[in-house]
C-alpha atoms as a PDB file:
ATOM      1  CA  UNK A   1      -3.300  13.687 -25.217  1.00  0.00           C
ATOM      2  CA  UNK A   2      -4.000  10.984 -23.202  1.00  0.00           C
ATOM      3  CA  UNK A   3      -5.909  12.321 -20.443  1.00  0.00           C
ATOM      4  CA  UNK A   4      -5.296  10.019 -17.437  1.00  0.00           C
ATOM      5  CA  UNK A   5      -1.570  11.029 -18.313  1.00  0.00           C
ATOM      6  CA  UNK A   6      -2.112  14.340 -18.045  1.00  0.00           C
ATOM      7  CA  UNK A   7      -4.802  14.747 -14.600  1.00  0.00           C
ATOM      8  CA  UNK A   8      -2.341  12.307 -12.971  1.00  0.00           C
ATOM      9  CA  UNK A   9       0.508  14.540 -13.275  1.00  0.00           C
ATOM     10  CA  UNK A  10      -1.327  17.363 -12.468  1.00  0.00           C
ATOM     11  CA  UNK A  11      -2.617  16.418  -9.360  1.00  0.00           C
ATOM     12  CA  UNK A  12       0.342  14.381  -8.010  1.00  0.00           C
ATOM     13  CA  UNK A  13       2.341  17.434  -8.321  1.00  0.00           C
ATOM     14  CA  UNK A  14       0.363  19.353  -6.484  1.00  0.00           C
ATOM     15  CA  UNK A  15      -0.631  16.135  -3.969  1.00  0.00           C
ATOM     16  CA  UNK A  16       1.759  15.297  -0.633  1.00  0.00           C
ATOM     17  CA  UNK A  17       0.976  11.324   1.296  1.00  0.00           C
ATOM     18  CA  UNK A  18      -1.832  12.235   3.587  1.00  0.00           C
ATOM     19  CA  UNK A  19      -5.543  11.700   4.337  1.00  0.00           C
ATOM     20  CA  UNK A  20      -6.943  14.567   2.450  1.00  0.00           C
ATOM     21  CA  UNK A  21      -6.212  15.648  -0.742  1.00  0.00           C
ATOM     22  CA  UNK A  22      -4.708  18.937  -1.174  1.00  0.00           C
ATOM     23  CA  UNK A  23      -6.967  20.261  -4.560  1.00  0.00           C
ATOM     24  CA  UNK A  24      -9.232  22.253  -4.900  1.00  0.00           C
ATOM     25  CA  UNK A  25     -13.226  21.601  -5.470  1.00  0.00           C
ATOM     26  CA  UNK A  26     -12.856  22.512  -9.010  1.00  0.00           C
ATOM     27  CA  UNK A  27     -10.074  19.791  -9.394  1.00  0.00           C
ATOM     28  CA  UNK A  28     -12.535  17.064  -7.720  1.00  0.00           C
ATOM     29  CA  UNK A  29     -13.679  14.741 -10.823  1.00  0.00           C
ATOM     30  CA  UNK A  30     -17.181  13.798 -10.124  1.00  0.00           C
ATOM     31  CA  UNK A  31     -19.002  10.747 -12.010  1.00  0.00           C
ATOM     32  CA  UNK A  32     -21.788   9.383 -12.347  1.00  0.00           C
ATOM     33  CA  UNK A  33     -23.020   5.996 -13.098  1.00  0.00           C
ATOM     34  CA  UNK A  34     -24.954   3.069 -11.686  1.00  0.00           C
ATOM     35  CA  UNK A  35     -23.875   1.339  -8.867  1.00  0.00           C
ATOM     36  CA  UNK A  36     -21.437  -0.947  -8.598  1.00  0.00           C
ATOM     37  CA  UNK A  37     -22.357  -4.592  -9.361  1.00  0.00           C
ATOM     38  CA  UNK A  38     -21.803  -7.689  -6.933  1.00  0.00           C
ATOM     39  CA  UNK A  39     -22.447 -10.141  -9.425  1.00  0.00           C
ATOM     40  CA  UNK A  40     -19.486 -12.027  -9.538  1.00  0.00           C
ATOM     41  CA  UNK A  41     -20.248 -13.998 -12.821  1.00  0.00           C
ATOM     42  CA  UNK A  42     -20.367 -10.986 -14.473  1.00  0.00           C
ATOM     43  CA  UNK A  43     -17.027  -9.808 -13.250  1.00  0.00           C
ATOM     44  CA  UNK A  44     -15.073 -13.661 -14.252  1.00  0.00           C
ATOM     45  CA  UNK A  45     -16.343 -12.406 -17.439  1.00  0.00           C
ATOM     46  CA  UNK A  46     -14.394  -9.118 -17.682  1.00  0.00           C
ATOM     47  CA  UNK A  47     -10.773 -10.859 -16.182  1.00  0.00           C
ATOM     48  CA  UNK A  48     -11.343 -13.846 -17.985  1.00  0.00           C
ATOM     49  CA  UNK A  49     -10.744 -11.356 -21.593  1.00  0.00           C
ATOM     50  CA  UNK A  50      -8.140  -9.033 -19.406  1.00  0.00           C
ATOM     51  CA  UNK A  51      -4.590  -8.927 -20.403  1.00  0.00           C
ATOM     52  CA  UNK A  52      -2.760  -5.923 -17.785  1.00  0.00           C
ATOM     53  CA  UNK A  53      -4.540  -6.521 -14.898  1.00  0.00           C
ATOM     54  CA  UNK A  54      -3.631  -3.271 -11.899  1.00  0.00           C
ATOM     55  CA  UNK A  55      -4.146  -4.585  -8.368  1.00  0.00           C
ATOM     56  CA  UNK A  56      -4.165  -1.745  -5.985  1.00  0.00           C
ATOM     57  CA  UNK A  57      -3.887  -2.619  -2.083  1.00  0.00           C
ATOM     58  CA  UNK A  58      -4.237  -0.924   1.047  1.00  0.00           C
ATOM     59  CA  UNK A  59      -4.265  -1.871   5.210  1.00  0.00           C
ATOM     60  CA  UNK A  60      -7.246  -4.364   4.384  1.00  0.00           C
ATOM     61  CA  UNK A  61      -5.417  -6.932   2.786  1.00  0.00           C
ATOM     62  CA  UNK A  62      -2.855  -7.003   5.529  1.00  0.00           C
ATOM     63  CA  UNK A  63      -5.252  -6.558   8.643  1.00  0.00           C
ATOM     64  CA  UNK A  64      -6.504 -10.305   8.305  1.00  0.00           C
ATOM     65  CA  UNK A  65      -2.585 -11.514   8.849  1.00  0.00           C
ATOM     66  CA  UNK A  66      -3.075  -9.906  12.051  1.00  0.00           C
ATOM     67  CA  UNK A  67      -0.971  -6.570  11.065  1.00  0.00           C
ATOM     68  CA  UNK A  68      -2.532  -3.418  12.976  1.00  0.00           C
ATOM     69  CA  UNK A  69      -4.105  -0.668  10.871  1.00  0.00           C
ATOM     70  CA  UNK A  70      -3.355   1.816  13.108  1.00  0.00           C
ATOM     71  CA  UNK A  71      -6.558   3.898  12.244  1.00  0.00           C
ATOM     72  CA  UNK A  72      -9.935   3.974  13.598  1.00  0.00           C
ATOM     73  CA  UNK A  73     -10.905   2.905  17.358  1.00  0.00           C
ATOM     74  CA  UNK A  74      -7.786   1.741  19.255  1.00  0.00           C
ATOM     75  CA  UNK A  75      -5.346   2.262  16.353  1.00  0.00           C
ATOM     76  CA  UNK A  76      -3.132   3.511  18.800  1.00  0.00           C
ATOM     77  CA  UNK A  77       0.488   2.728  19.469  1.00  0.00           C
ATOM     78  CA  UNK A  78       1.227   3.897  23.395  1.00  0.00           C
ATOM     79  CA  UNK A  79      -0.930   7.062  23.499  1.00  0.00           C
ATOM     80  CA  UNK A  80      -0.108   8.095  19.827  1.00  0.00           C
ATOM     81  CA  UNK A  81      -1.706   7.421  16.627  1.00  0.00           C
ATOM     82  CA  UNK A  82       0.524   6.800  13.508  1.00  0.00           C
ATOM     83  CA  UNK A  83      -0.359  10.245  11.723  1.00  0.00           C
ATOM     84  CA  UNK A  84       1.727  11.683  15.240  1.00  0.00           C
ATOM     85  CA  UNK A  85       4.569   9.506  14.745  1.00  0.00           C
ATOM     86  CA  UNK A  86       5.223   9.007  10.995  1.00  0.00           C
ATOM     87  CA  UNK A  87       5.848  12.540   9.940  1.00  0.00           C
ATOM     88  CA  UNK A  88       9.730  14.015   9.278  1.00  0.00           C
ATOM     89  CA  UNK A  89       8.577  16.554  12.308  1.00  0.00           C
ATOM     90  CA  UNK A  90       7.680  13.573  15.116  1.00  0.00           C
ATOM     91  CA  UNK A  91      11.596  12.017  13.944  1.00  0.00           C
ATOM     92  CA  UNK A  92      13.421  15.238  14.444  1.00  0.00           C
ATOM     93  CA  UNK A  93      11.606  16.209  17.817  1.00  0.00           C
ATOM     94  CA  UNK A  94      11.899  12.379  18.803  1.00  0.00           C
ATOM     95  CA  UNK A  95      13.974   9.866  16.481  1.00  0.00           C
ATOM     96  CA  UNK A  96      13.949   7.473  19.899  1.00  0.00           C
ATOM     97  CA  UNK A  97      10.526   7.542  19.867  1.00  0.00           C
ATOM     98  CA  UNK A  98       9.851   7.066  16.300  1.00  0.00           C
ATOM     99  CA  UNK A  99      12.253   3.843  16.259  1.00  0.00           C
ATOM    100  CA  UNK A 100      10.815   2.535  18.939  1.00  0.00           C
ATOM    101  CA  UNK A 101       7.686   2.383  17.007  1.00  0.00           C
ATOM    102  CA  UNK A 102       9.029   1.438  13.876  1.00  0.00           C
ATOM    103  CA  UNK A 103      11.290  -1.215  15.980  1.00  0.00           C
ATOM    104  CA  UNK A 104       7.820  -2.903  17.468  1.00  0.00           C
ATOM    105  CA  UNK A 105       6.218  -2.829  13.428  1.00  0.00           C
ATOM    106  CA  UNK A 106       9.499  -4.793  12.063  1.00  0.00           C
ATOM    107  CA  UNK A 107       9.437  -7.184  15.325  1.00  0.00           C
ATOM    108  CA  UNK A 108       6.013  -7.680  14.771  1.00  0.00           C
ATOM    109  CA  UNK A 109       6.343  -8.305  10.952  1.00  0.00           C
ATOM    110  CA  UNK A 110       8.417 -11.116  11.337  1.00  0.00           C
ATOM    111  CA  UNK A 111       5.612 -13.036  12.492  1.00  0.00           C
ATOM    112  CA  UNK A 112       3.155 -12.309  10.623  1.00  0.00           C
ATOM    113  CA  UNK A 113       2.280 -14.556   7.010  1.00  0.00           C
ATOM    114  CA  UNK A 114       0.362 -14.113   4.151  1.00  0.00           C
ATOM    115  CA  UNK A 115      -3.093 -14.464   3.437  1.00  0.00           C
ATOM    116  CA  UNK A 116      -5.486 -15.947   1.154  1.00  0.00           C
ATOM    117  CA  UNK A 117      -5.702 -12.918  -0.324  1.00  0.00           C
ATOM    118  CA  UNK A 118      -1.510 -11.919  -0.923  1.00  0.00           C
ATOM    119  CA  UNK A 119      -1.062 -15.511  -1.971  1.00  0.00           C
ATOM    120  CA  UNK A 120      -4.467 -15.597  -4.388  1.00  0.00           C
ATOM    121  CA  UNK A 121      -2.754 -12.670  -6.255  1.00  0.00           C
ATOM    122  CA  UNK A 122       0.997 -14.111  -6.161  1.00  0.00           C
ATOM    123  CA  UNK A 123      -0.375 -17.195  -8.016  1.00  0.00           C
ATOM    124  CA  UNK A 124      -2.757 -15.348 -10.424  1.00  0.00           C
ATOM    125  CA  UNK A 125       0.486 -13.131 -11.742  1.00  0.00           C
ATOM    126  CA  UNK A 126       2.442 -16.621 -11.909  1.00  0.00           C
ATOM    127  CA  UNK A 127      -0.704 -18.656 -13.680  1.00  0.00           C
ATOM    128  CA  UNK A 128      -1.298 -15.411 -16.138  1.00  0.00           C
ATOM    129  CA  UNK A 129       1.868 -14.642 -17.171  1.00  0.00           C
ATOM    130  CA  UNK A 130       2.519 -17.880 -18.920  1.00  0.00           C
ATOM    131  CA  UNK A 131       0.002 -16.969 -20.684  1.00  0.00           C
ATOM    132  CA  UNK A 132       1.144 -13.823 -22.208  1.00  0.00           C
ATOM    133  CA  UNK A 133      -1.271 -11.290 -19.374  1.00  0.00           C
ATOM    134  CA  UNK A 134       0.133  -9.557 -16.875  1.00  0.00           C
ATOM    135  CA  UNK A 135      -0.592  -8.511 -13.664  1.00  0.00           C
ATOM    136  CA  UNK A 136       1.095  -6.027 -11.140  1.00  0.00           C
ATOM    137  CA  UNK A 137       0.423  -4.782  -7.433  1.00  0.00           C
ATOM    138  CA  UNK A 138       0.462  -1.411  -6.545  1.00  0.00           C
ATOM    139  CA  UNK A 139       0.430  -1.848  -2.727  1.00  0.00           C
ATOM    140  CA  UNK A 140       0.304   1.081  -0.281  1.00  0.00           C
ATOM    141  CA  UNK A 141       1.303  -1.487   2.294  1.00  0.00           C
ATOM    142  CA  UNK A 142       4.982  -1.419   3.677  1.00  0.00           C
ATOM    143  CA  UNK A 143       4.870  -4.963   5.387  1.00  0.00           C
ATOM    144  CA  UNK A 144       6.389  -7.057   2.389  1.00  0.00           C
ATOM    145  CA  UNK A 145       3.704  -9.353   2.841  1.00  0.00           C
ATOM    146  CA  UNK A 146       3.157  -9.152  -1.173  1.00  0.00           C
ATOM    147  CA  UNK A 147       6.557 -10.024  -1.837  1.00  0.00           C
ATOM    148  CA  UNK A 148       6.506 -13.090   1.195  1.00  0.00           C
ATOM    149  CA  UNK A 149       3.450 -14.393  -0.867  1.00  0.00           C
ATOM    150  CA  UNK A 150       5.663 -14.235  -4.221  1.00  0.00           C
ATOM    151  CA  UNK A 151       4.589 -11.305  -6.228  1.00  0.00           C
ATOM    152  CA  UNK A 152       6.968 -10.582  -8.449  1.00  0.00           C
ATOM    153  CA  UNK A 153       5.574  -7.406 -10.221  1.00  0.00           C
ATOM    154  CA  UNK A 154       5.403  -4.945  -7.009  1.00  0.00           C
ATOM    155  CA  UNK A 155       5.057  -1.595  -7.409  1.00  0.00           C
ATOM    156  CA  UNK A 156       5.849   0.034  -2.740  1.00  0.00           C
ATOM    157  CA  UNK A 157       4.417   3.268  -3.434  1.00  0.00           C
ATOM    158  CA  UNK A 158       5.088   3.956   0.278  1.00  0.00           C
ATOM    159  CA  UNK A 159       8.612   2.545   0.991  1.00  0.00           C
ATOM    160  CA  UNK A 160       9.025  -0.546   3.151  1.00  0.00           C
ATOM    161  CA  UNK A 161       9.684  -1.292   6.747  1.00  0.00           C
ATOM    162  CA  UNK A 162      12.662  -3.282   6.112  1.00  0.00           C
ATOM    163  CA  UNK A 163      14.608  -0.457   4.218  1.00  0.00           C
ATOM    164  CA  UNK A 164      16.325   2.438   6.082  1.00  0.00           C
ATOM    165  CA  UNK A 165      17.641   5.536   4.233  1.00  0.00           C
ATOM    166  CA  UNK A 166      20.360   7.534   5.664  1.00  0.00           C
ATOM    167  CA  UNK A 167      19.686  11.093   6.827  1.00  0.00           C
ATOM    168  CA  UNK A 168      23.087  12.110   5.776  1.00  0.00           C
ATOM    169  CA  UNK A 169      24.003  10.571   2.130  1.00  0.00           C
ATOM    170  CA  UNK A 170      20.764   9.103   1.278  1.00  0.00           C
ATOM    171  CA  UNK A 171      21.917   5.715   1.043  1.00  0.00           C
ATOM    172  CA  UNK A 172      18.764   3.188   0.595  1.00  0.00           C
ATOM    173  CA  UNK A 173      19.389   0.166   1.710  1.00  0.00           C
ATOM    174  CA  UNK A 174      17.902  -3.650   2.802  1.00  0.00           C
ATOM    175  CA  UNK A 175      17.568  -4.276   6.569  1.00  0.00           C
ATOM    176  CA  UNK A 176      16.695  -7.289   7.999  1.00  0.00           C
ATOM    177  CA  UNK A 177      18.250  -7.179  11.198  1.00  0.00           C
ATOM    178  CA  UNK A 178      16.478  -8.097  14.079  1.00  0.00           C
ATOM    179  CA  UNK A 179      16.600  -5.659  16.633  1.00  0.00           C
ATOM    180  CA  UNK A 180      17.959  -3.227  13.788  1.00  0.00           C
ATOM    181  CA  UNK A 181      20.461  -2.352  16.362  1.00  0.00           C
ATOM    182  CA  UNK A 182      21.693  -3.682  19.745  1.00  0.00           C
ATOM    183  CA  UNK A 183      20.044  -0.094  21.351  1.00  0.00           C
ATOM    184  CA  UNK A 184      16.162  -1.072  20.335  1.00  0.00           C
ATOM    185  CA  UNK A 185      16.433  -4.837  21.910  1.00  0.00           C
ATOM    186  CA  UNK A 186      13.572  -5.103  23.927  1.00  0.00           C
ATOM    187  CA  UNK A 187      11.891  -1.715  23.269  1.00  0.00           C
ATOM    188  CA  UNK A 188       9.176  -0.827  21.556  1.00  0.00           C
ATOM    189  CA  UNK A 189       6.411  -2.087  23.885  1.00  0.00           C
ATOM    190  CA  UNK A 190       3.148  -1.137  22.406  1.00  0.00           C
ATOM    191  CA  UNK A 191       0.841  -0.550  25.656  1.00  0.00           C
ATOM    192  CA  UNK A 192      -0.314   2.715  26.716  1.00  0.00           C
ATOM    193  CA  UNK A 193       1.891   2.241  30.164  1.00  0.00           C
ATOM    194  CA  UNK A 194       5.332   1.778  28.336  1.00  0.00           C
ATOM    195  CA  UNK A 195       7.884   4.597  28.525  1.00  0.00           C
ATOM    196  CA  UNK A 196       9.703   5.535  26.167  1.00  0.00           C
ATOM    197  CA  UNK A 197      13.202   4.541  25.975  1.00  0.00           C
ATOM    198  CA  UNK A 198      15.048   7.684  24.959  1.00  0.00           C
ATOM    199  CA  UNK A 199      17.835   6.327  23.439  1.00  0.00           C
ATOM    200  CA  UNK A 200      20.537   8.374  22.461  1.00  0.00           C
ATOM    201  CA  UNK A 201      20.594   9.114  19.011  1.00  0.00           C
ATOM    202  CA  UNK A 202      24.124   7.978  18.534  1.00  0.00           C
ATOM    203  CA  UNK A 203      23.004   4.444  19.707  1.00  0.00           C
ATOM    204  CA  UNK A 204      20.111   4.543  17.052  1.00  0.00           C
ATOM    205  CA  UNK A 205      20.347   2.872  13.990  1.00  0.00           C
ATOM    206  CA  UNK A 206      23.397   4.385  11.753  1.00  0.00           C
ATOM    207  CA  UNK A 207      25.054   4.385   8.192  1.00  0.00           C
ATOM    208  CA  UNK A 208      27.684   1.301   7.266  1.00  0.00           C
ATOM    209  CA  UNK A 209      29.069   3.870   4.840  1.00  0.00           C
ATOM    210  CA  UNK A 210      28.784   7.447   6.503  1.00  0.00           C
ATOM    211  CA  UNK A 211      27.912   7.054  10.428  1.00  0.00           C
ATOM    212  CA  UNK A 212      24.859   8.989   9.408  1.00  0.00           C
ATOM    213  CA  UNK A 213      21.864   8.716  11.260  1.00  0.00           C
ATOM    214  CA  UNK A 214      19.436   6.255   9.797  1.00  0.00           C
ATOM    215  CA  UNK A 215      15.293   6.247   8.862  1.00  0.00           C
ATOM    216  CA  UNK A 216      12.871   3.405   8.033  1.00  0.00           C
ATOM    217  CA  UNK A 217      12.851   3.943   3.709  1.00  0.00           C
ATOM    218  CA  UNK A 218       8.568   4.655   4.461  1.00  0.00           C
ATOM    219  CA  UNK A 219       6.977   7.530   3.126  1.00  0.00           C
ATOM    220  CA  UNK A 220       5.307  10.007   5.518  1.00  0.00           C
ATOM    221  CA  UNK A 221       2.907  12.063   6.105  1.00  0.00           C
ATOM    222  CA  UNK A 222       3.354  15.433   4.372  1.00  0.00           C
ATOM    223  CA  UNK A 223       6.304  13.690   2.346  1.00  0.00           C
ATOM    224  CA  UNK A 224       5.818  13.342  -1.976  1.00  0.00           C
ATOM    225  CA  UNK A 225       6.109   9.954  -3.058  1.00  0.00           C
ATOM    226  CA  UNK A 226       9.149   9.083  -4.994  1.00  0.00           C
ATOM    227  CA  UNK A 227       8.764  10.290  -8.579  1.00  0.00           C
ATOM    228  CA  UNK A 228       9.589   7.325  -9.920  1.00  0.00           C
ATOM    229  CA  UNK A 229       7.484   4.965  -8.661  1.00  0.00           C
ATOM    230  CA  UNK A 230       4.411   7.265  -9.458  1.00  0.00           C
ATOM    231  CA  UNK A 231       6.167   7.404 -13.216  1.00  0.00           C
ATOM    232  CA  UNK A 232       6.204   3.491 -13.041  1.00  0.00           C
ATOM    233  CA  UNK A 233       2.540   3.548 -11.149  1.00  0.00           C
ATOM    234  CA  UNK A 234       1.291   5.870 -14.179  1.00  0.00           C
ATOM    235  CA  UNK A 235       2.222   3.643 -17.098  1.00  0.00           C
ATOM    236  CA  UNK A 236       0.934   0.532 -15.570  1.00  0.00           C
ATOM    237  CA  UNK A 237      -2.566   2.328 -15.366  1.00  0.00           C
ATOM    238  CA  UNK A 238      -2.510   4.149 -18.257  1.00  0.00           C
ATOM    239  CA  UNK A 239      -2.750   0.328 -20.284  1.00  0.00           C
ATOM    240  CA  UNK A 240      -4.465  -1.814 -17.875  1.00  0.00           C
ATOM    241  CA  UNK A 241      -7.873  -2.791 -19.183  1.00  0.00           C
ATOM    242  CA  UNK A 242      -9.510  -4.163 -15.402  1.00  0.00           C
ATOM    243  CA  UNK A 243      -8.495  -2.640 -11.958  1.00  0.00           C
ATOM    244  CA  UNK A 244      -9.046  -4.509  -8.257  1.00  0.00           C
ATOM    245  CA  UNK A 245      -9.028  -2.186  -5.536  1.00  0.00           C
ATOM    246  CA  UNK A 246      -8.271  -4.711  -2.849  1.00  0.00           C
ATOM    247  CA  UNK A 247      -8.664  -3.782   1.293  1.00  0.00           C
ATOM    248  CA  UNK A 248      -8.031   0.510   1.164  1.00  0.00           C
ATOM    249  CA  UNK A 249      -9.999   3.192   2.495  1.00  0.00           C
ATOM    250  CA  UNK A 250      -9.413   5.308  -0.843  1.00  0.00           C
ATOM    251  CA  UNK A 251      -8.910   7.945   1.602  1.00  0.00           C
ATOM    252  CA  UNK A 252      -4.972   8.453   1.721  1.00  0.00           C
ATOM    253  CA  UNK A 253      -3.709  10.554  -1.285  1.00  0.00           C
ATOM    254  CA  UNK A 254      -2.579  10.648  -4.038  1.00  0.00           C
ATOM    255  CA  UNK A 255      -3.329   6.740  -3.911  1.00  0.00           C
ATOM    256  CA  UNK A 256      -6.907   7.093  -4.058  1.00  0.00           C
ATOM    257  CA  UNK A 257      -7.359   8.713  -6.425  1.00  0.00           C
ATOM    258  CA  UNK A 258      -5.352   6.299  -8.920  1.00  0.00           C
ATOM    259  CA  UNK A 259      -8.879   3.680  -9.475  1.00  0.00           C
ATOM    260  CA  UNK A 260     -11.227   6.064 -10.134  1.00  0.00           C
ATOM    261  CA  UNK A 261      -8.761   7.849 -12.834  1.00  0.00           C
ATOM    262  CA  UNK A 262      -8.734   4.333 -14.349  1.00  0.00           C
ATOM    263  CA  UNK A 263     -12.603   4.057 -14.218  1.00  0.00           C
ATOM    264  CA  UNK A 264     -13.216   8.040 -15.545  1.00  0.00           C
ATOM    265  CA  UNK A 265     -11.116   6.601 -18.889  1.00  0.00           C
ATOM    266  CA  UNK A 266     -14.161   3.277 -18.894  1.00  0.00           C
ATOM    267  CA  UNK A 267     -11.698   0.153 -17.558  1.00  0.00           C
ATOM    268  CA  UNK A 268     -13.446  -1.961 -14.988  1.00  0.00           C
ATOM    269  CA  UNK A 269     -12.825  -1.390 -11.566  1.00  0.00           C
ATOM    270  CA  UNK A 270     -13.432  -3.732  -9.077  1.00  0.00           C
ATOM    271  CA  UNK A 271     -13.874  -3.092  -5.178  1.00  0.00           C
ATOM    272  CA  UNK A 272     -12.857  -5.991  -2.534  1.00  0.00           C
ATOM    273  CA  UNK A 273     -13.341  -4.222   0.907  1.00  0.00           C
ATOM    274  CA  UNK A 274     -15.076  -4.876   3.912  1.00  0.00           C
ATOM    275  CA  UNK A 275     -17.528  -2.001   3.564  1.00  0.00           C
ATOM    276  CA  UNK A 276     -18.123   0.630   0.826  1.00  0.00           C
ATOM    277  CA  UNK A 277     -15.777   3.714   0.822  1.00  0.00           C
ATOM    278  CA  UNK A 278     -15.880   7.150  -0.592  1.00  0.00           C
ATOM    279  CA  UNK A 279     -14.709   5.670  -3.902  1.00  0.00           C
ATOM    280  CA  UNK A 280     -17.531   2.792  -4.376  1.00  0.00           C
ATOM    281  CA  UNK A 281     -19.890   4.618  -6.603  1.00  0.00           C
ATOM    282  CA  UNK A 282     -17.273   4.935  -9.103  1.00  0.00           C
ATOM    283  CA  UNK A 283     -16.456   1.537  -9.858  1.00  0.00           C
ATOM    284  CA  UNK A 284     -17.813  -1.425 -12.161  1.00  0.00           C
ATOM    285  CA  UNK A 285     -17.853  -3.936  -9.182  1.00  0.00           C
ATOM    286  CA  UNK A 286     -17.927  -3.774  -5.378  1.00  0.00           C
ATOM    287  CA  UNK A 287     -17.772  -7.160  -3.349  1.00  0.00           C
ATOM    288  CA  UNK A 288     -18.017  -6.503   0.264  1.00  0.00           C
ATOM    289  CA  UNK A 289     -16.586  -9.055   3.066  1.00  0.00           C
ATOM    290  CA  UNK A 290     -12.937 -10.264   4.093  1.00  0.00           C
ATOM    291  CA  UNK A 291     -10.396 -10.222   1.203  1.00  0.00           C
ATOM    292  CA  UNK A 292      -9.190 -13.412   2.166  1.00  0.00           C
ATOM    293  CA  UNK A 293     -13.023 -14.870   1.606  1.00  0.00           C
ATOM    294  CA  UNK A 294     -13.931 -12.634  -1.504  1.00  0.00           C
ATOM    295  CA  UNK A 295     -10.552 -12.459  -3.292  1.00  0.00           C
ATOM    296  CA  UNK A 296      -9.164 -16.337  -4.175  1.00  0.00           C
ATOM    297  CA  UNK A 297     -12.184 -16.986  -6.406  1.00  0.00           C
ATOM    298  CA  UNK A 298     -12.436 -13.859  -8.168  1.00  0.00           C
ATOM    299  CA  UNK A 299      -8.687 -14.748  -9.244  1.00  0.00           C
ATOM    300  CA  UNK A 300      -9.125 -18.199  -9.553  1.00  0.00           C
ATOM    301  CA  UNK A 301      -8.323 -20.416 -13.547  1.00  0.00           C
ATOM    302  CA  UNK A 302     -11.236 -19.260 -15.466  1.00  0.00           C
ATOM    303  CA  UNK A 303     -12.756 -21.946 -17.504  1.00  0.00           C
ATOM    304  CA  UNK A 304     -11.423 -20.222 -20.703  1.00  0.00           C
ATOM    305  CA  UNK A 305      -8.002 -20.225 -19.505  1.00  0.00           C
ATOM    306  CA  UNK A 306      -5.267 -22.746 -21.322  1.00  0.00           C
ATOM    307  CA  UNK A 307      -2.865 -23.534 -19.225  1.00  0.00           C
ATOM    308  CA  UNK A 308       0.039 -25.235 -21.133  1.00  0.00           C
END
């Protein structure tokens, strides 16, 4: 049995999108190993020989495109943080509210590029696969900054901004309208003065097909993650042979627990975060600093590469 197969569907069962994982002490995997080396010589070695290559990203990669975190000290939108407002409870108490918010995130997103670090991993999928490796991004990130920069192999284990899902028949689809309806022009204002709008609900966005009252396609908190993007997550780490962690807290569950599975089994794992997180003892490699800085020549041709 292969065993990451087997403690991944375990725990993801069990495990809802949140900030603390809902097992049990006796369900924690503990390891223990050296600490994580910043020699990065040593680590060109290890992706120089790798052929499926699992790039996991988080709000880090994103923050240094200017794209709020909305967590820590003044990760506040109005007088609310984003755990109070992305939650199926906050939409039916307030779906005004919760547009308006999601409203200002799409507005904003439209502005907003990639980075050294999206486009550094966009070209290493494009220079590798031509030569028979692979590489794909699991990103927890809902800004489609990863698909701007030109991934093509994009695993959104958290939805995206610009897809809504009706309430009613479920459809899922692509919105890129800007305001997402004629109601949300002009709203949204960030500062801790703004008012809410309170829009009627029948102005909010709605369903070409049903009328139905529409959500951003996002995962929240307290909400599973859709079963088959874990499935797809899953067999991408069950044969990668090196892991980058790239700009996440590996606080939010069940995505942080996905590196160290991959480092319990012996792939390198490689950390590229500003500081060390709960996680860092776990992995192979840790390189602390901006993404942007820290990230292009980690992914950069390696000598031994034949590009033809």
């Amino acid at each position: 049995m292969n065993p990451f197969h087997f403690s991944t569907r375990r725990l993801v069962s069990q495990i809802y999108c949140g900030l603390k994982p809902a097992s049990s002490k006796k369900q924690r995997i503990c390891f223990e190993m050296a600490r994580p080396s910043s020699n990065m010589v040593d680590f060109r070695e290890v992706f120089a020989k790798a052929k499926h290559i699992a790039i996991i990203t988080g709000a880090g990669v994103s923050a240094e495109s200017g794209v709020p975190t909305f967590r820590g000290a003044g990760g506040y939108w109005r007088k609310w943080q984003a755990q109070e407002l992305a939650t199926p409870e906050a939409f039916a108490r307030n779906p005004s509210r919760v547009w308006e918010f999601y409203h200002y995130r799409r507005e904003l997103m439209m502005s907003k590029h990639p980075n050294p670090a999206h486009i550094s991993i966009a070209e290493c999928e494009t220079r590798l696969s031509k030569q028979g490796r692979s590489v794909v991004v699991i990103t927890q990130n809902i800004d489609e900054l990863h698909r701007k920069a030109g991934t093509k192999h994009l695993l959104e284990i958290h939805g995206s901004l610009f897809k809504t899902r009706c309430t009613s028949c479920g459809n899922v689809t692509e919105n890129y309208k800007s305001p997402i309806c004629p109601a949300l022009a002009g709203k949204g204002a960030p500062g801790p003065e703004a008012k809410d709008a309170g829009i009627p609900v029948e102005d909010l966005p709605r369903c070409e097909d049903c009328s139905g009252l529409l959500r951003p396609h996002v995962v929240w908190f307290g909400e599973t993650l859709d079963s088959d993007i874990l499935t797809a997550v899953e067999k991408e780490l069950e044969i990668c042979d090196l892991c980058l962690v790239v700009g996440t807290s590996s606080l939010v569950y069940p995505a942080a627990m996905f590196a160290p599975q991959v480092s319990a089994r012996g792939v390198p794992v490689a950390e590229f975060n500003m500081q060390s997180t709960p996680a860092t003892d776990k992995f192979s490699f840790h390189f602390a600093g901006p993404c942007g800085t820290t990230l292009p020549p980690a992914l950069a041709r390696h000598e031994t590469e034949i590009i033809s």
